[in-house]
Protein backbone atom coordinates (compact mmCIF):
# COMPACT_ATOMS: atom_id res chain seq x y z
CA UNK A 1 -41.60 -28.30 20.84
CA UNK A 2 -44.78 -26.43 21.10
CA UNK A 3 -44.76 -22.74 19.46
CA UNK A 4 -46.30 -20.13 21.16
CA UNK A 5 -48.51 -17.75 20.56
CA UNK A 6 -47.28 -14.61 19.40
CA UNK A 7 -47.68 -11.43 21.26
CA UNK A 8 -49.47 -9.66 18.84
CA UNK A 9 -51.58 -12.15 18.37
CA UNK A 10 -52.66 -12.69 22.13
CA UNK A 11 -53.08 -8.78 21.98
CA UNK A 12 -55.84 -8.85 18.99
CA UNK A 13 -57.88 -11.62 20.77
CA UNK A 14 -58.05 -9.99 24.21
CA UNK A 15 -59.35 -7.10 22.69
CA UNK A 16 -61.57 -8.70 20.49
CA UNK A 17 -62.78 -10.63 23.52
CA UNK A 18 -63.14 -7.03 24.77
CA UNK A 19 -65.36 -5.80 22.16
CA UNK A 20 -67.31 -8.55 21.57
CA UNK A 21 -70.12 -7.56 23.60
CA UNK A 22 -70.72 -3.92 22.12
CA UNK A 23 -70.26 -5.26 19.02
CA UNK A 24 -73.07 -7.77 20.19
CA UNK A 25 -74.96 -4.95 21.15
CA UNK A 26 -74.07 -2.36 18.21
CA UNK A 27 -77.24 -3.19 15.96
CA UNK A 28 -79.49 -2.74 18.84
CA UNK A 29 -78.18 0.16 19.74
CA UNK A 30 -78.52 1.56 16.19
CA UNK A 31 -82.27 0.10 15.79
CA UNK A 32 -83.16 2.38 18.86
CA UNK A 33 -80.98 4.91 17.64
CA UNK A 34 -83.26 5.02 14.28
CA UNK A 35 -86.45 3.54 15.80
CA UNK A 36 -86.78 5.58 19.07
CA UNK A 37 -84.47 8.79 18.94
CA UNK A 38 -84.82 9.89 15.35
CA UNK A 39 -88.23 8.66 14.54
CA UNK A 40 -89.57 10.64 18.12
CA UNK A 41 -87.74 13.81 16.76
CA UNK A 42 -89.48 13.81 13.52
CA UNK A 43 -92.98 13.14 14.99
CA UNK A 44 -92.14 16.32 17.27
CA UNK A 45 -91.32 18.30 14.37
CA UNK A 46 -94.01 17.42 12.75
CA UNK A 47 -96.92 17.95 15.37
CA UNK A 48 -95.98 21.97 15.24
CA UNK A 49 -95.52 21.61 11.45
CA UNK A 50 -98.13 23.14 8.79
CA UNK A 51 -98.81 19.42 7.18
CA UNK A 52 -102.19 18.04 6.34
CA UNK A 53 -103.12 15.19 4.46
CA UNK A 54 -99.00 15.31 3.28
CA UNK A 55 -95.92 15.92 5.64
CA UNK A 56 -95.07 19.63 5.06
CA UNK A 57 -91.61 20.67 6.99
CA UNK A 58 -92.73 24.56 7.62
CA UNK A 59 -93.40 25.69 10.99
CA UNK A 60 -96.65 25.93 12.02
CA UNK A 61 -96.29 26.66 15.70
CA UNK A 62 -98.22 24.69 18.95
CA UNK A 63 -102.10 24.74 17.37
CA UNK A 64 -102.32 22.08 16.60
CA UNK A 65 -101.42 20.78 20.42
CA UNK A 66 -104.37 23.83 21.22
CA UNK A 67 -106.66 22.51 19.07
CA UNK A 68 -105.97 19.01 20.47
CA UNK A 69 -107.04 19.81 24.03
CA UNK A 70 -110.24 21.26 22.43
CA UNK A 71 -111.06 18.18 21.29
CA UNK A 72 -113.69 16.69 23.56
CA UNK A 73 -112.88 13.04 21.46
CA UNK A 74 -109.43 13.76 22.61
CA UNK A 75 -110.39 14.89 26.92
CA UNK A 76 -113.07 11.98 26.57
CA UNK A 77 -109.78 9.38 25.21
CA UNK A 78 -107.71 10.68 27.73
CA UNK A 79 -110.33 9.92 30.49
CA UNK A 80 -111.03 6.43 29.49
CA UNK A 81 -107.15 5.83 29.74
CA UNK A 82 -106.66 7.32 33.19
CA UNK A 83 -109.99 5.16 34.24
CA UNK A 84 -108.76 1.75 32.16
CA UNK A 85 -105.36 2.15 33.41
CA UNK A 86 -106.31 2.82 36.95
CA UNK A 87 -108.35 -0.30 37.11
CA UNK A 88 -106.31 -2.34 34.74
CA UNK A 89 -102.89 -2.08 36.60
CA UNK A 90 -104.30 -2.56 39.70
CA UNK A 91 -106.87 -5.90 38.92
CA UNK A 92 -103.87 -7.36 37.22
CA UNK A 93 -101.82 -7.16 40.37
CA UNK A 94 -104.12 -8.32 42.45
CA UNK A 95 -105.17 -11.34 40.86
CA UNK A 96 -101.56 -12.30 39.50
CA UNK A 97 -100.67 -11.85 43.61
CA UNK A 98 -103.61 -14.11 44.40
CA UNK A 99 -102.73 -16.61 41.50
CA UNK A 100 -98.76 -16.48 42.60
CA UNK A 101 -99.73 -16.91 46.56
CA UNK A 102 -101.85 -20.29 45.62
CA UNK A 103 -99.33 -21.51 43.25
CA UNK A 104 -96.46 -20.88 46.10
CA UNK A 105 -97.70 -23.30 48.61
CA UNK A 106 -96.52 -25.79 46.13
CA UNK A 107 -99.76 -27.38 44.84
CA UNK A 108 -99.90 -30.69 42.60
CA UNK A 109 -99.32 -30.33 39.09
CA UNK A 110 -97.75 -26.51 39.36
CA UNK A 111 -96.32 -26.59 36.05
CA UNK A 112 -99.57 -27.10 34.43
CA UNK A 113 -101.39 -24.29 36.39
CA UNK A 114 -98.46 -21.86 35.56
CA UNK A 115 -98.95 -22.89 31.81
CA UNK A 116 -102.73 -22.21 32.42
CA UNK A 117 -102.03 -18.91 34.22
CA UNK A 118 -99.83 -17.51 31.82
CA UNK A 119 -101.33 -18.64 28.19
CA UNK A 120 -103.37 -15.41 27.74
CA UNK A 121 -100.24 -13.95 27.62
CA UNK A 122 -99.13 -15.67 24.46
CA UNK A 123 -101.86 -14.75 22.85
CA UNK A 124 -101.84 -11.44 20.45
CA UNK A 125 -104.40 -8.92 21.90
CA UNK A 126 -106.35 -8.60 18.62
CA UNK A 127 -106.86 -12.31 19.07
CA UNK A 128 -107.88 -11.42 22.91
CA UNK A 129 -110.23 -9.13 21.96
CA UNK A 130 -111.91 -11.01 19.25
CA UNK A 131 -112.67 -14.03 20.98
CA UNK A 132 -113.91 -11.99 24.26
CA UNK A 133 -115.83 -9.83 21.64
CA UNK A 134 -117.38 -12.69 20.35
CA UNK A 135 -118.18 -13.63 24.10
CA UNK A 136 -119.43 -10.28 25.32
CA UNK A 137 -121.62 -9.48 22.05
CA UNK A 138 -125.41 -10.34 22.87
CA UNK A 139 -126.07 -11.72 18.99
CA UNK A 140 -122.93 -14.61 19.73
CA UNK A 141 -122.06 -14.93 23.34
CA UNK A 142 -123.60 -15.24 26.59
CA UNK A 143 -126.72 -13.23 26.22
CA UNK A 144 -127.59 -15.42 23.26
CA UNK A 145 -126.57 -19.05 24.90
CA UNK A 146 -128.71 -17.90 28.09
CA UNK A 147 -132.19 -17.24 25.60
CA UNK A 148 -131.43 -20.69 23.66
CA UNK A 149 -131.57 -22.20 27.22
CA UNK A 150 -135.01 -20.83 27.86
CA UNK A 151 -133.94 -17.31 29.99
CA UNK A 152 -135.98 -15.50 27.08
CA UNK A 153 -135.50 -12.35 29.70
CA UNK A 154 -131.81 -12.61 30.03
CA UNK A 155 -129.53 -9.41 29.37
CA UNK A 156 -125.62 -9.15 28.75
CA UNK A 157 -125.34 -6.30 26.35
CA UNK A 158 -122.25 -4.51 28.36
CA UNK A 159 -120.17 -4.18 25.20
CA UNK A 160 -122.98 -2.37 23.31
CA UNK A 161 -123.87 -0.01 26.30
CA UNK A 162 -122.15 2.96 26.58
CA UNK A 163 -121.56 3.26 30.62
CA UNK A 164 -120.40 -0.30 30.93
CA UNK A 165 -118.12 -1.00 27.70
CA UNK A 166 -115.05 0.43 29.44
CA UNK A 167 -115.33 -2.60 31.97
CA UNK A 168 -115.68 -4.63 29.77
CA UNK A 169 -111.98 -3.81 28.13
CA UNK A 170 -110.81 -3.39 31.99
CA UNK A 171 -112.37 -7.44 32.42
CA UNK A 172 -110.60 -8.41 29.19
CA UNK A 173 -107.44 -6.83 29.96
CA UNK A 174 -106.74 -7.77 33.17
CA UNK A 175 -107.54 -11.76 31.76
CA UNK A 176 -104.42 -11.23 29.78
CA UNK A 177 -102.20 -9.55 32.15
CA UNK A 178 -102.92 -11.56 35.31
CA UNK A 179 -100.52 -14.23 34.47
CA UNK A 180 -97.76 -11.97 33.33
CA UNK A 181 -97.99 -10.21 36.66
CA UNK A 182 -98.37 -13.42 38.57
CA UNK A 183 -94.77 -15.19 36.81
CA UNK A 184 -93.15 -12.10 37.89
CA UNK A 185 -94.62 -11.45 41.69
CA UNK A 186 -94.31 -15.84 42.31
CA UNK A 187 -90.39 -15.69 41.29
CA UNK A 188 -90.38 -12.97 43.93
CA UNK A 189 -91.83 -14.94 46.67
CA UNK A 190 -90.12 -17.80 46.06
CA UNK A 191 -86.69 -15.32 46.67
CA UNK A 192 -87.90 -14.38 49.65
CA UNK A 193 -85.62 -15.80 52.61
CA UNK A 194 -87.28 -19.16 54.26
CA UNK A 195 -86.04 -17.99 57.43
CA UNK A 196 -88.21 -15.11 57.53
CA UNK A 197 -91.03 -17.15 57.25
CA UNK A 198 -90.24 -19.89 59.77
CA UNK A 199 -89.35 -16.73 62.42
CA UNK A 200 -93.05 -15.63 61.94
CA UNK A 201 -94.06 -19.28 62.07
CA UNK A 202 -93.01 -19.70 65.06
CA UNK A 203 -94.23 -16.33 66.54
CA UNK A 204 -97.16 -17.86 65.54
CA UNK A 205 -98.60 -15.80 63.03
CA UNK A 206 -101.34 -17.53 60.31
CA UNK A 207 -100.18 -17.70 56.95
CA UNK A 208 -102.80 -14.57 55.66
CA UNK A 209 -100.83 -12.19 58.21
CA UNK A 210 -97.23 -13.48 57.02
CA UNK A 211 -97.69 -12.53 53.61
CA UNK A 212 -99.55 -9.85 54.50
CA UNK A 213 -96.75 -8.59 56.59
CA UNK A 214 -93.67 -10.49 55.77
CA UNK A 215 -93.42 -11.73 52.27
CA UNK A 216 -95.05 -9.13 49.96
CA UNK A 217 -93.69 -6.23 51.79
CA UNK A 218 -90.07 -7.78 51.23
CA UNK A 219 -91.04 -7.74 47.35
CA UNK A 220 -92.17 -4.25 46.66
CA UNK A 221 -89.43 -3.48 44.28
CA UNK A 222 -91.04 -6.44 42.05
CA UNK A 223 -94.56 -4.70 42.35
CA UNK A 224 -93.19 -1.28 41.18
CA UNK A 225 -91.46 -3.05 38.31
CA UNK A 226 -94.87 -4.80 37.21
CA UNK A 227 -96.98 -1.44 38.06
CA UNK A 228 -94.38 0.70 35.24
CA UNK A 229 -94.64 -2.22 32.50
CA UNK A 230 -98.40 -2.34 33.04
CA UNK A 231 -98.30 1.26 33.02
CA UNK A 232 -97.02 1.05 29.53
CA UNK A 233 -99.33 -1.84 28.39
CA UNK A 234 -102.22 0.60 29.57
CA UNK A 235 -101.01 3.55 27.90
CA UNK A 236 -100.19 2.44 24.12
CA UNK A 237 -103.47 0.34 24.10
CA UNK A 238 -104.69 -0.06 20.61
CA UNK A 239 -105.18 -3.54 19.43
CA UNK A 240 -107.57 -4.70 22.43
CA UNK A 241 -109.88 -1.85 22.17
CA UNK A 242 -110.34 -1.76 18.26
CA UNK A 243 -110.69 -5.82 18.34
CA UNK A 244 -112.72 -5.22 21.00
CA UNK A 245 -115.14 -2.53 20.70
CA UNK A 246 -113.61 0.01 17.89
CA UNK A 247 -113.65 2.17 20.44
CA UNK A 248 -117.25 2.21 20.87
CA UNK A 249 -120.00 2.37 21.39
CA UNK A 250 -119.68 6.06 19.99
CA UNK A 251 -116.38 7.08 22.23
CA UNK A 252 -117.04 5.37 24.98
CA UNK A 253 -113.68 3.10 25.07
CA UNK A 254 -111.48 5.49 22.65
CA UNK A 255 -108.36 5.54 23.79
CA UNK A 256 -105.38 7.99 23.00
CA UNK A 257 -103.56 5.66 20.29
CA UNK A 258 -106.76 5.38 18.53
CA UNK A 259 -107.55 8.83 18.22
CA UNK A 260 -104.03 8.92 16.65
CA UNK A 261 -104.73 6.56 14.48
CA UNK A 262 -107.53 8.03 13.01
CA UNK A 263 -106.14 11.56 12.73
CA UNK A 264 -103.21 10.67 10.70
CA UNK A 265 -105.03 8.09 8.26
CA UNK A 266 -108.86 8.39 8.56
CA UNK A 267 -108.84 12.17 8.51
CA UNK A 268 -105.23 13.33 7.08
CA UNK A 269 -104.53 15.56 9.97
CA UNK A 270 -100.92 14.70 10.18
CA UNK A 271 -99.65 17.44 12.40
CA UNK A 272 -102.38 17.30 14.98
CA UNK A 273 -102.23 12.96 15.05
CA UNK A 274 -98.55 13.81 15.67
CA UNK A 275 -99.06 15.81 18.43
CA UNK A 276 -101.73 13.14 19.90
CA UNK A 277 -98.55 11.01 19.52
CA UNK A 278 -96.71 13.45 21.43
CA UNK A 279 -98.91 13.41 23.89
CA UNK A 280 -98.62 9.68 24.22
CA UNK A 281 -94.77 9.67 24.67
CA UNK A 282 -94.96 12.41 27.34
CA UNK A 283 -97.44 10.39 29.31
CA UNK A 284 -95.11 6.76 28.87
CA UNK A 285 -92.08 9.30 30.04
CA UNK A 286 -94.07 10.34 32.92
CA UNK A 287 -93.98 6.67 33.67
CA UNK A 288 -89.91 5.12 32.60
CA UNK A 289 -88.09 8.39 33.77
CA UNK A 290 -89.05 8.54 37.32
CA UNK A 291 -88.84 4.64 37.32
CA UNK A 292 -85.19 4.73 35.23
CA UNK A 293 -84.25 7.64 38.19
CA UNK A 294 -85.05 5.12 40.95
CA UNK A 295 -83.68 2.15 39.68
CA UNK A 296 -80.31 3.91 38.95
CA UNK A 297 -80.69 5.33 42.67
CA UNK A 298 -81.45 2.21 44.22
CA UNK A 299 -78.53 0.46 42.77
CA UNK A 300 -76.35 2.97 43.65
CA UNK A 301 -77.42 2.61 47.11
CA UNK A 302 -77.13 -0.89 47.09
CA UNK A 303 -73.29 -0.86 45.52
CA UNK A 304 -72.46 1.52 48.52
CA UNK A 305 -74.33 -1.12 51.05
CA UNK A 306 -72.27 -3.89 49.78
CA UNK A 307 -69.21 -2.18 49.56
């Protein structure tokens, strides 16, 4: 005869079945713990802290946050970011919508294109902006291929001027993003309920107006989602811009984390580059609480629709 399983036994696995997944999610939980929580507390502390070139735990008051906002590097950084981000989040949804549109009327050879479409985004942005530096620059890219062709005349020298370098990280940004935004808004569109489609089909309304009317409005939660993780691209840009440009020429394309950067190790100003830092979480919680808020609201809403 067969023995069975002890009670207690039974007892310990079903709870250990229990736990499993917090236990799966207990070093996580501790790296953001550490990482986020802990490490944001001690960059706080330190931004109204009296340290220099070494961390120095005595209070120093908000000056340094004063002083910040005096900066004109600082206004000027915060300027490019409203004007990169503005432009940057909205080219990227654009052309991933127009990318994701063509690839939904289920062309030959999709897989390839969506392997095209979304390569940039494998690539690391210091490799990005190297290669498009490379590109851009009027010694090695376009401006010098033109005058070996014989267009002695020819001008391309965006990156080095000062009014049109911004645009130039805007161009090179939204190249990388466009297929990250176009994987997510395509897997929303092909959600969207067939029937819908074939109703305004046979109201007969052209394929331009049913998107237009029909399809993307049915996926707007997917836009916001891309808008807030573009958001947050935009706003902890580094590694593009210094590849890029360096955040030149002069401050033309500095940007908030770079400014950072070079307060806490170019010039030892470790309370002020904290408070830049500061600065830089407030503006990313500007962005995930509101979005957190709604997304907890819109679930509820939904639980209380479907039950």
């Amino acid at each position: 005869m067969q023995r069975k399983p002890a009670l207690g036994s039974q007892g310990w696995a079903n709870r250990l079945a229990a736990l499993t997944p917090q236990m799966v999610l207990l070093p996580t939980l501790i790296a953001a713990l550490v990482y986020v929580v802990i490490f944001s507390l001690w960059t706080l502390w330190i931004s109204v802290s009296q340290s220099t070139l070494l961390p120095n735990m005595a209070y120093g008051g908000f000056g340094e946050y004063a002083s910040l906002w005096k900066s004109k590097r600082w206004i000027v950084s915060y300027q490019n970011l409203f004007l990169f981000g503005a432009l940057y989040v909205s080219g990227s949804i654009f052309f991933g919508t127009l990318l994701a549109i063509l690839i939904d009327q289920r062309v030959r050879y999709e897989s390839v294109w969506r392997t095209i479409f979304l390569y940039p985004l494998a690539v690391s942005f210091i490799v990005t902006g190297t290669v498009w530096r490379w590109i851009f620059h009027p010694q090695t890219g376009v401006e010098l291929a033109l005058q070996d062709l014989g267009w002695i005349a020819a001008k391309f020298d965006w990156i080095t001027d000062r009014d049109m370098a911004i645009y130039v990280v805007v161009f090179t940004g939204i190249w990388h993003a466009s297929g990250f935004a176009m994987a997510l808004i395509l897997a929303g569109l092909r959600s969207v309920d067939g029937d819908l489609v074939k109703a305004a089909q046979i109201d007969g309304a052209s394929m331009p107006r049913i998107y237009r009317k029909v399809v993307l409005p049915t996926i707007w939660p997917i836009f916001v989602a891309v808008t807030v993780v573009l958001l947050q691209f935009a706003i902890k840009t580094y590694d593009l811009v210094v590849a890029l440009t360096q955040g030149g020429p002069g401050v033309s394309t500095t940007v908030p984390a770079i400014v950072v950067y070079d307060l806490m190790f170019q010039r030892g100003q470790i309370a002020q580059g904290a408070a830049a830092a500061v600065m830089i979480l407030v503006a990313l919680a500007l962005v995930l609480v509101p979005y957190a808020l709604w997304s907890g609201w819109r679930a509820r809403k939904e639980a209380r629709s479907h039950g």
